[in-house]
C-alpha atoms as a PDB file:
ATOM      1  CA  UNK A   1      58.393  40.016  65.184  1.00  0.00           C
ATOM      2  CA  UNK A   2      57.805  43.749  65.713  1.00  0.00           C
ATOM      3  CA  UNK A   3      59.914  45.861  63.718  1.00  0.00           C
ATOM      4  CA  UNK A   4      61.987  48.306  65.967  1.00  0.00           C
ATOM      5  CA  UNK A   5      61.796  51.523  66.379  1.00  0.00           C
ATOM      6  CA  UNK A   6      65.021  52.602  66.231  1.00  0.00           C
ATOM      7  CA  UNK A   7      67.531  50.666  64.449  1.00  0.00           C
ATOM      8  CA  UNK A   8      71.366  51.985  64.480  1.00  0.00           C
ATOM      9  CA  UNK A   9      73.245  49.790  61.805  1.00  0.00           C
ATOM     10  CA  UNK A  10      77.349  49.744  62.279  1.00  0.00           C
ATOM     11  CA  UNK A  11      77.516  53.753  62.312  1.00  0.00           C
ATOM     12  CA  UNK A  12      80.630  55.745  62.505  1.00  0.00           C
ATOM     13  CA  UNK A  13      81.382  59.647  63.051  1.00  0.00           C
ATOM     14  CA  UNK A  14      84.889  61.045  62.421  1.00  0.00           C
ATOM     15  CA  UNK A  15      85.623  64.725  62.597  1.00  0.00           C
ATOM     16  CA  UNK A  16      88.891  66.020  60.920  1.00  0.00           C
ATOM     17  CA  UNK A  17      91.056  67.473  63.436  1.00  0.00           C
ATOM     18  CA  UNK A  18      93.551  71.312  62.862  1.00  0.00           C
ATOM     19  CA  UNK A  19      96.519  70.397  61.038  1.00  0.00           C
ATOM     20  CA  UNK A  20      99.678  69.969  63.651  1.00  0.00           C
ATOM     21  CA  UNK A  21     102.100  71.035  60.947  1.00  0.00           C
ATOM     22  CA  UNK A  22     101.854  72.318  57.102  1.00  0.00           C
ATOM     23  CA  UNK A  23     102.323  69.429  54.212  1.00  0.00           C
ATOM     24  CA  UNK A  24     101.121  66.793  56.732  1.00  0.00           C
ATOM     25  CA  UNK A  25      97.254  65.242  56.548  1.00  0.00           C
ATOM     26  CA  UNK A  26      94.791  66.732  59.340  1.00  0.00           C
ATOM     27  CA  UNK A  27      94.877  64.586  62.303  1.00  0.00           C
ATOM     28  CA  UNK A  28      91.122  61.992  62.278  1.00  0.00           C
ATOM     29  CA  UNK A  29      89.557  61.629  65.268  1.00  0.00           C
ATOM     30  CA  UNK A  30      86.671  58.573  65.469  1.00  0.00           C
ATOM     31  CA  UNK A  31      84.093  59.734  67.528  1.00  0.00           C
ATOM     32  CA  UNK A  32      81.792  56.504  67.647  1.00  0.00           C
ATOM     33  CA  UNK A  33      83.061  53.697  65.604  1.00  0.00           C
ATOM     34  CA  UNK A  34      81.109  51.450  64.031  1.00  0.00           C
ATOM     35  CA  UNK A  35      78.297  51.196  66.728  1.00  0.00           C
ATOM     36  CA  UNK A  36      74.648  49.152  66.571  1.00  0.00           C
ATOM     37  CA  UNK A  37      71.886  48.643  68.871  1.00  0.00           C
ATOM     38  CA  UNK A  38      67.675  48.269  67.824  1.00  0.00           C
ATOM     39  CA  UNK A  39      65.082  50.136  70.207  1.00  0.00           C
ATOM     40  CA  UNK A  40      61.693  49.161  70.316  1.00  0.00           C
ATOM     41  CA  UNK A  41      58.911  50.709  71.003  1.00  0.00           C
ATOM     42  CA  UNK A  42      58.130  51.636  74.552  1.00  0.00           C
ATOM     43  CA  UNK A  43      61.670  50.484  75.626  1.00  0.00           C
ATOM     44  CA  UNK A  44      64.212  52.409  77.232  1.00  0.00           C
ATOM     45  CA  UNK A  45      67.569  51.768  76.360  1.00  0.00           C
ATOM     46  CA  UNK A  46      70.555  53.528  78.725  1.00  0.00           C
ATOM     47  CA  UNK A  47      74.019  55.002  76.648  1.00  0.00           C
ATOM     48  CA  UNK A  48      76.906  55.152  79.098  1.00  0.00           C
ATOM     49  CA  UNK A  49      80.514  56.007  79.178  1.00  0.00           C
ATOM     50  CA  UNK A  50      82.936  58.453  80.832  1.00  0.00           C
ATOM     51  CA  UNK A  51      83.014  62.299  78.859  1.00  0.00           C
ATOM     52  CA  UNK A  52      84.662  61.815  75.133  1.00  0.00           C
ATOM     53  CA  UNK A  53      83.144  58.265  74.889  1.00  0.00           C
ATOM     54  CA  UNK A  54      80.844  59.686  71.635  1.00  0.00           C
ATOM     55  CA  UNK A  55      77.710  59.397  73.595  1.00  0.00           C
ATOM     56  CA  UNK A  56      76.829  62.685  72.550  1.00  0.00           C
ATOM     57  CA  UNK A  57      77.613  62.603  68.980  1.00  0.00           C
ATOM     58  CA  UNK A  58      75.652  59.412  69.058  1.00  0.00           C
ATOM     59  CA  UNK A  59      72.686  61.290  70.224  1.00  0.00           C
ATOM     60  CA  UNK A  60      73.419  63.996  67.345  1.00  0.00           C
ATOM     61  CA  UNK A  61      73.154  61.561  64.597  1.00  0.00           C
ATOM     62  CA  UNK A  62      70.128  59.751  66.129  1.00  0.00           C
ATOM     63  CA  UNK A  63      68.775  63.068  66.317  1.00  0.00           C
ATOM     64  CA  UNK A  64      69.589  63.625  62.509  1.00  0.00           C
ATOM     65  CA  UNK A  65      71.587  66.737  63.805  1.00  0.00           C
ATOM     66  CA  UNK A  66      74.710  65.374  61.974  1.00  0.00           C
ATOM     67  CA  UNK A  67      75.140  62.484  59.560  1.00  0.00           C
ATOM     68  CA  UNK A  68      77.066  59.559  59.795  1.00  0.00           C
ATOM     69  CA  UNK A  69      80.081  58.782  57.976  1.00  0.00           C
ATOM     70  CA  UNK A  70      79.163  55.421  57.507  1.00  0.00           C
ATOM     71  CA  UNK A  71      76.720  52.858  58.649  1.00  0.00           C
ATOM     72  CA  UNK A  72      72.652  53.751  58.728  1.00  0.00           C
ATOM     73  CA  UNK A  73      70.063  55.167  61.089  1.00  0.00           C
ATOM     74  CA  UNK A  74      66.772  53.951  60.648  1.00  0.00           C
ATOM     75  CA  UNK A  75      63.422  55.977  62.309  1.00  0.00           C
ATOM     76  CA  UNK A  76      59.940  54.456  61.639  1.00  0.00           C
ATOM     77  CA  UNK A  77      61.436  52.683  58.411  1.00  0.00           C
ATOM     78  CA  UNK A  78      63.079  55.666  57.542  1.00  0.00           C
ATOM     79  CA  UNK A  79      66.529  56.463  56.881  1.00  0.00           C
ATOM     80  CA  UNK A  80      67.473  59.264  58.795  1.00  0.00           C
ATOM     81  CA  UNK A  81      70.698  60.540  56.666  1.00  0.00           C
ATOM     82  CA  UNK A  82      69.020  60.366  53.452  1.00  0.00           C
ATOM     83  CA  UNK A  83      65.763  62.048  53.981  1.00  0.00           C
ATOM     84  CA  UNK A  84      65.303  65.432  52.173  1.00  0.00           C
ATOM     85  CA  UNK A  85      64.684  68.619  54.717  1.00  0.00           C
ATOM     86  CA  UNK A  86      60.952  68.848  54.420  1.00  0.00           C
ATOM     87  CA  UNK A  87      60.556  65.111  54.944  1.00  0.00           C
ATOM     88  CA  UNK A  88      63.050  64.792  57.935  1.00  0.00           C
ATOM     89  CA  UNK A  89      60.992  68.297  58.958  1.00  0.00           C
ATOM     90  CA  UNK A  90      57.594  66.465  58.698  1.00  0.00           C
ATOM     91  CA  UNK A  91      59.493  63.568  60.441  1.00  0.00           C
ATOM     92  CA  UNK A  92      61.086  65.317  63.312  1.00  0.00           C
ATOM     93  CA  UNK A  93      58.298  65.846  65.720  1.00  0.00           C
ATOM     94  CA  UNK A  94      57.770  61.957  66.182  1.00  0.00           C
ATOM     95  CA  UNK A  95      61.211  62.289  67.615  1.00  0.00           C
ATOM     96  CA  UNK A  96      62.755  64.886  70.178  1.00  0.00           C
ATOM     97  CA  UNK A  97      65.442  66.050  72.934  1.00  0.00           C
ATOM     98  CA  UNK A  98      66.175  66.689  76.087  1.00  0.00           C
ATOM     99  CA  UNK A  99      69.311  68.245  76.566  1.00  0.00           C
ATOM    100  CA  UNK A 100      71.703  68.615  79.904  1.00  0.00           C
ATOM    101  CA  UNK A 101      71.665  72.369  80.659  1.00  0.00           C
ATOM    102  CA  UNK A 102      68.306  73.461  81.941  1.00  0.00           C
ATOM    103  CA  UNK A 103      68.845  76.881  82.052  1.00  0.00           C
ATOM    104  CA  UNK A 104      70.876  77.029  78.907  1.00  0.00           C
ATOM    105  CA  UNK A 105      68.309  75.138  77.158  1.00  0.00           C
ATOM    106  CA  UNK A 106      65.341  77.759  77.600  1.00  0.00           C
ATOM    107  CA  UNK A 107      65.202  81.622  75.709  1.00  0.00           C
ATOM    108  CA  UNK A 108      65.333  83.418  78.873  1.00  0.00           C
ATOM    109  CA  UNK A 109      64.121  86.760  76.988  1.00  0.00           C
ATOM    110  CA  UNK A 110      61.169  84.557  76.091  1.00  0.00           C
ATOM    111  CA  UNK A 111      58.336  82.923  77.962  1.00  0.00           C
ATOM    112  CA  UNK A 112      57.980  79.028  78.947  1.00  0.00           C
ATOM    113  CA  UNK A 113      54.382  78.798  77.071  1.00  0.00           C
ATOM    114  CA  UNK A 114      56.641  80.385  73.837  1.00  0.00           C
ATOM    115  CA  UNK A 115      59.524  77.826  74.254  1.00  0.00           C
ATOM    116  CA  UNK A 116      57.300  74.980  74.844  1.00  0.00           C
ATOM    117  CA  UNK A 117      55.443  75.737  71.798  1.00  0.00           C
ATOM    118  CA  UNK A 118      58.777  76.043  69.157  1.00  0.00           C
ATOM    119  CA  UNK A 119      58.428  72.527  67.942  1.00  0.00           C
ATOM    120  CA  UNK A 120      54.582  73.160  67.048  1.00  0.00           C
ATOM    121  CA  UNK A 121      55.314  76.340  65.425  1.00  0.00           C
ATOM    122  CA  UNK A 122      58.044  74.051  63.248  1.00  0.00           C
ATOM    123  CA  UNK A 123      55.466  72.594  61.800  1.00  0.00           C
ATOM    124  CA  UNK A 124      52.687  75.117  61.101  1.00  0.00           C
ATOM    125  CA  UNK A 125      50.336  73.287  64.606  1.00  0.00           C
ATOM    126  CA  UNK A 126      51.246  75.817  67.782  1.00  0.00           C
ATOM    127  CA  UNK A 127      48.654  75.425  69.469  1.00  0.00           C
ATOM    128  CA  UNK A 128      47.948  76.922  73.124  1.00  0.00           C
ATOM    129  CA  UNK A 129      45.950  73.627  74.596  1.00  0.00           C
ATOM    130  CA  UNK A 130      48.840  71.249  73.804  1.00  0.00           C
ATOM    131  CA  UNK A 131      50.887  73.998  75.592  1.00  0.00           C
ATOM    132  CA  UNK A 132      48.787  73.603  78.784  1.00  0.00           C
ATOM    133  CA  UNK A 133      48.205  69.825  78.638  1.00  0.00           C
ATOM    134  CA  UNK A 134      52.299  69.450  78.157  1.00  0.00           C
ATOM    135  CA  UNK A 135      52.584  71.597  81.528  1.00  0.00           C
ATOM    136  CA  UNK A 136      50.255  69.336  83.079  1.00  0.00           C
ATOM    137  CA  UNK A 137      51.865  66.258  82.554  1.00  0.00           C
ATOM    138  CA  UNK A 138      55.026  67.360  83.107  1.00  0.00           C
ATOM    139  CA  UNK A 139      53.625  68.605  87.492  1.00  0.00           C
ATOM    140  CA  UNK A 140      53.280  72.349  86.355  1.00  0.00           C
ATOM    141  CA  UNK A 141      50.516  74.390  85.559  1.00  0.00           C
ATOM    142  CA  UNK A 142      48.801  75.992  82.165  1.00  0.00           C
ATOM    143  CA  UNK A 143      49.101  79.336  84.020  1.00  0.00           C
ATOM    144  CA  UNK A 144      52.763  78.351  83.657  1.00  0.00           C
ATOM    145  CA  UNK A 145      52.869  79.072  80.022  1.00  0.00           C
ATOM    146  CA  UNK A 146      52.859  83.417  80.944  1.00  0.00           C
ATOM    147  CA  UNK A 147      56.296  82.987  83.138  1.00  0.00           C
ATOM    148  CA  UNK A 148      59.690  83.268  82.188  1.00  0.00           C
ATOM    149  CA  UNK A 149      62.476  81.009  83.195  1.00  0.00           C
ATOM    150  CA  UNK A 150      64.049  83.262  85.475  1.00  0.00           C
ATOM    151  CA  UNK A 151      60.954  82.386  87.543  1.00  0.00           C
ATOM    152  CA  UNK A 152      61.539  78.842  88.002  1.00  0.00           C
ATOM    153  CA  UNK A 153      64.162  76.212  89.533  1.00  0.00           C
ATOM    154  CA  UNK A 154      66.635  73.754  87.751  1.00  0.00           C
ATOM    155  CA  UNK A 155      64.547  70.830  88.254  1.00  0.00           C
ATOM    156  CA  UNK A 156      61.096  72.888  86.870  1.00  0.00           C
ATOM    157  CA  UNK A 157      63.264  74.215  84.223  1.00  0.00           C
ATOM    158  CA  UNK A 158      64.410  70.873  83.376  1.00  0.00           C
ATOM    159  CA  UNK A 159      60.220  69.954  83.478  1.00  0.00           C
ATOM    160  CA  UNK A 160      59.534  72.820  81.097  1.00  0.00           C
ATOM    161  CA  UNK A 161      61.965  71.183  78.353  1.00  0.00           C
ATOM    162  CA  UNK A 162      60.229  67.766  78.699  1.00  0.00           C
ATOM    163  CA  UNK A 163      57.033  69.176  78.318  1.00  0.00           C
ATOM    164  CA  UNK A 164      58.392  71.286  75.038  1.00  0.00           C
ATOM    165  CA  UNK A 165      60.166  67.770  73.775  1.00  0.00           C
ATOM    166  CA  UNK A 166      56.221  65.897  74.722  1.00  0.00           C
ATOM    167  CA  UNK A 167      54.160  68.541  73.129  1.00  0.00           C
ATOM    168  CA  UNK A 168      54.977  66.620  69.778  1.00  0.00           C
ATOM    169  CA  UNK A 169      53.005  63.678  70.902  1.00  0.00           C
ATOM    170  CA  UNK A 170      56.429  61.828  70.076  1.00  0.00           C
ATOM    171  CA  UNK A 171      57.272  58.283  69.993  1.00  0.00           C
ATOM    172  CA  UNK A 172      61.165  58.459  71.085  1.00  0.00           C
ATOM    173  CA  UNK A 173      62.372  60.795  73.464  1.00  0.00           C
ATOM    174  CA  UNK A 174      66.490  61.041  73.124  1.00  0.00           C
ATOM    175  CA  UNK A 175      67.900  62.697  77.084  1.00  0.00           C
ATOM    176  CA  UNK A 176      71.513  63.240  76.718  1.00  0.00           C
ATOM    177  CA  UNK A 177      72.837  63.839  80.086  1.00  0.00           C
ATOM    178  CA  UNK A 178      69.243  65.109  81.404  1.00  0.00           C
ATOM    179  CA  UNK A 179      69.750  64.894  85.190  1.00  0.00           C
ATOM    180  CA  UNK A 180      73.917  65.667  85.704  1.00  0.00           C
ATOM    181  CA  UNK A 181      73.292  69.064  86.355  1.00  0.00           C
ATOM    182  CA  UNK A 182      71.184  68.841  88.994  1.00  0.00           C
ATOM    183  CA  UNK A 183      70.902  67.721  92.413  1.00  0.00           C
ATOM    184  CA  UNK A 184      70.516  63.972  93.531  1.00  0.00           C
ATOM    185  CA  UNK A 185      67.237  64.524  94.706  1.00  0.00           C
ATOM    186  CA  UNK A 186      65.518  66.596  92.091  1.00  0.00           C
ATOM    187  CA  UNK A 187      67.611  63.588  89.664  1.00  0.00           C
ATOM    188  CA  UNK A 188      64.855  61.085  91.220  1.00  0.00           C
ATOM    189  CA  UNK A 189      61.860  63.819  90.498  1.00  0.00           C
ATOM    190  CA  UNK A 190      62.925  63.999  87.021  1.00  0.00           C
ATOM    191  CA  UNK A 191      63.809  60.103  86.648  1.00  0.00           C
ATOM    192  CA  UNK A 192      60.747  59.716  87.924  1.00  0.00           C
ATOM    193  CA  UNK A 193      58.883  61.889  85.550  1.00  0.00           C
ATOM    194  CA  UNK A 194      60.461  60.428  82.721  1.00  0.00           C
ATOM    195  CA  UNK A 195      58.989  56.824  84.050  1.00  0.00           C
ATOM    196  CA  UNK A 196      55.509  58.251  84.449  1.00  0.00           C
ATOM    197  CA  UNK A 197      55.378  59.531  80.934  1.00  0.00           C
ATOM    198  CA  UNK A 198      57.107  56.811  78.866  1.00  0.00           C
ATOM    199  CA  UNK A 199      53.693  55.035  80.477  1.00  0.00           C
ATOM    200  CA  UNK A 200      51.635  57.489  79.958  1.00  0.00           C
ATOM    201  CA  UNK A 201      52.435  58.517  76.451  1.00  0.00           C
ATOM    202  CA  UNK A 202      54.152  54.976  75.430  1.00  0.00           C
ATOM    203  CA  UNK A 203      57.423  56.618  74.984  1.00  0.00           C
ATOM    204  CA  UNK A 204      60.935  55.051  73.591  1.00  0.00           C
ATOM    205  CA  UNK A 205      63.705  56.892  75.613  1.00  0.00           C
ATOM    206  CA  UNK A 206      67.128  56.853  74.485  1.00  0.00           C
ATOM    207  CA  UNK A 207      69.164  58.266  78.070  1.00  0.00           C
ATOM    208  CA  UNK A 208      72.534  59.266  77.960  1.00  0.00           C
ATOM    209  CA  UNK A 209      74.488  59.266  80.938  1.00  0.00           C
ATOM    210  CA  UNK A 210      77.755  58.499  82.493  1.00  0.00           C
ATOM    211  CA  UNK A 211      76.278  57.069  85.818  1.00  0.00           C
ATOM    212  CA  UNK A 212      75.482  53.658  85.602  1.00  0.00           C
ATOM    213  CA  UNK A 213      73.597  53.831  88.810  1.00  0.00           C
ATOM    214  CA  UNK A 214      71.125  56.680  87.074  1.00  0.00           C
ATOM    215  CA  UNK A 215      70.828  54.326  84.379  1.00  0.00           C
ATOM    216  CA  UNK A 216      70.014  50.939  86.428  1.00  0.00           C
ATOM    217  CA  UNK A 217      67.016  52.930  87.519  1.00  0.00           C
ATOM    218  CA  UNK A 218      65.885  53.800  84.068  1.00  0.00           C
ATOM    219  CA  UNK A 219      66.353  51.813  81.546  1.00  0.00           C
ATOM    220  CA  UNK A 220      65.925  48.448  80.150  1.00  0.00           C
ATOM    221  CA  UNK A 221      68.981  47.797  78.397  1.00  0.00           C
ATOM    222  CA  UNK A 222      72.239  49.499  78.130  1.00  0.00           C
ATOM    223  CA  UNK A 223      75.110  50.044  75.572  1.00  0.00           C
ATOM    224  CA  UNK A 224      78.300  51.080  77.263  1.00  0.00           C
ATOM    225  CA  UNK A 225      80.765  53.298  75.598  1.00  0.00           C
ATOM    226  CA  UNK A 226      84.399  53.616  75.384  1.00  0.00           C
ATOM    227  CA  UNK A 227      86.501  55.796  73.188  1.00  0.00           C
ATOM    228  CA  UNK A 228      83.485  55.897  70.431  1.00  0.00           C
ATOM    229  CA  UNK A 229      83.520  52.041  70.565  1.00  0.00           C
ATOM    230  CA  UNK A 230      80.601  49.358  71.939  1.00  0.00           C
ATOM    231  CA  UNK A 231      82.541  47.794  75.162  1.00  0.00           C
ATOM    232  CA  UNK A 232      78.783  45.814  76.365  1.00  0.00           C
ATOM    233  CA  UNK A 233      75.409  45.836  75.787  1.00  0.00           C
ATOM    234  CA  UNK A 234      72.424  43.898  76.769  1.00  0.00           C
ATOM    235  CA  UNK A 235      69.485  44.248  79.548  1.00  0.00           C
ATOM    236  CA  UNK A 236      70.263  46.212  82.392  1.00  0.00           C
ATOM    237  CA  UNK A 237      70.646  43.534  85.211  1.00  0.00           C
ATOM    238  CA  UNK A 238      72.755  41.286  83.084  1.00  0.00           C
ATOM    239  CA  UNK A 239      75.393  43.683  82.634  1.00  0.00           C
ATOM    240  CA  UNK A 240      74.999  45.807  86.293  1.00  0.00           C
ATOM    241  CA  UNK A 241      75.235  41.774  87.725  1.00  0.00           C
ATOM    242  CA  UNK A 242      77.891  40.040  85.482  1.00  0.00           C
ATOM    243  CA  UNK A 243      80.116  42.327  83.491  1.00  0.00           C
ATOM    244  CA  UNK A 244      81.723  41.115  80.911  1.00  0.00           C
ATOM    245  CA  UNK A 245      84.255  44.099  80.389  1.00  0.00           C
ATOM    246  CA  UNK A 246      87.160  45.837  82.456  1.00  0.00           C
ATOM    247  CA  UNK A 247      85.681  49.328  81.864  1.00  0.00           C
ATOM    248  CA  UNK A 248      81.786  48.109  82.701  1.00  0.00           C
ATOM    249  CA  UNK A 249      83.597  46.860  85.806  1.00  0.00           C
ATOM    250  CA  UNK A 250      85.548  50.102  86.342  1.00  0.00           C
ATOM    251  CA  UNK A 251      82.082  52.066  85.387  1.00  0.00           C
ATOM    252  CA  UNK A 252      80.118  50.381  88.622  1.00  0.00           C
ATOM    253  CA  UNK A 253      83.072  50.516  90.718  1.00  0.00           C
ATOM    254  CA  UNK A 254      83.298  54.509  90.430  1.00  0.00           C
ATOM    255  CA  UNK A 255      79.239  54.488  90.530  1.00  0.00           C
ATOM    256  CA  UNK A 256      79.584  52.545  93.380  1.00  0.00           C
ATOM    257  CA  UNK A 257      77.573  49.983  92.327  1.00  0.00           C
ATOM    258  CA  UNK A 258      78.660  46.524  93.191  1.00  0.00           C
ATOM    259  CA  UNK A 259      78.033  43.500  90.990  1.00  0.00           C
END
């Protein structure tokens, strides 16, 4: 049996909260709590659940951003929390990001071909053909690279931080919320794209949404979240089709997707 990719072992994230009044212990909030799923390679899995679920601190600890409290995060055999900073450095372009704000996302003082290029330059490899091929296979052009973000739409903004995420070469590809912002029909361009490539390039895709209707056209299996806790998971017609839990159920029903 393959080994997977990804492997997220019982992990928990708790953030101490302002003190309410003097001489009493800081208020704990659980952000995820004690949460596990395996990715393998090539495989998409889909993380859903309404805003404050912990999908996003999720993402942040698979991205190494923050550590867990407890449980382990596993990358290629390695543990993500314990690695020193030039290992997880060395590490880090065999996994990257797409985050939800494409025009937040980008320098704007700075052009695409620069932006694109920020994870070579990480590690000591910018190179300007990788820039142009990443442009290509995200629909846009080398020529591209000399334009500044002002110049281009949501959706081709949203294609520029793909292609700066791809230029890696990686083997996951983490989207937290990469389509919400913009409009149902540039969504399917984008879903789309991200199809194409994880072909293409053999990607593992980690997509965090709150729509379980983006994610039924996505992903292979899904983990739904609820106040930092697992509610469901398994493939994605299992759970869309026969829902074992209230909120899944109250998920489709607001997606308007009936079982």
């Amino acid at each position: 049996m393959t080994d997977p990719l990804l492997s997220v072992e019982t992990v928990s994230r708790r953030y101490r909260l302002p003190r309410e009044r003097l001489l009493r212990p800081a208020p704990v909030l659980t952000a995820v709590d004690r949460v596990s799923f395996r990715l393998n390679p090539g495989e998409t899995l889909g993380i859903v659940g309404e805003s404050g679920s912990g999908k996003s601190t999720l993402a942040r600890m698979i991205m190494a951003f923050e550590p867990p409290d407890s449980g382990v995060i596993m990358f290629q055999g390695h543990d993500l929390a314990r690695m020193r900073a030039p290992a997880l450095r060395r590490l880090r372009p065999r996994f990257q990001m797409v985050f939800q704000d494409p025009y937040g996302s980008l320098d704007p003082r700075r052009s695409v071909g620069w932006s694109i290029a920020e994870p070579l330059r990480a590690i000591a490899a910018d190179d300007p053909a990788r820039v142009a091929e990443a442009l290509r296979q995200v629909g846009l052009q080398p020529g591209d690279a000399g334009k500044y973000p002002h110049e281009f739409s949501g959706g081709q903004r949203q294609r520029i931080a793909i292609a700066r995420a791809i230029v890696t070469r990686p083997a996951l590809l983490v989207a937290d919320e990469a389509v919400s912002a913009l409009d149902v029909s540039v969504q399917a361009q984008i879903l789309n794209l991200l199809m194409d490539l994880q072909e293409t390039l053999g990607l593992a895709i980690v997509f965090i949404s709150h729509d379980l209707r983006v994610v039924a056209s996505l992903c292979d299996t899904v983990l739904v979240l609820q106040n930092g806790q697992a509610r469901e998971a398994g493939p994605v017609a299992d759970v869309l089709n026969r829902p074992a839990h209230p909120y899944t159920r109250s998920l489709l029903a607001a997606a308007g997707v009936s079982e």
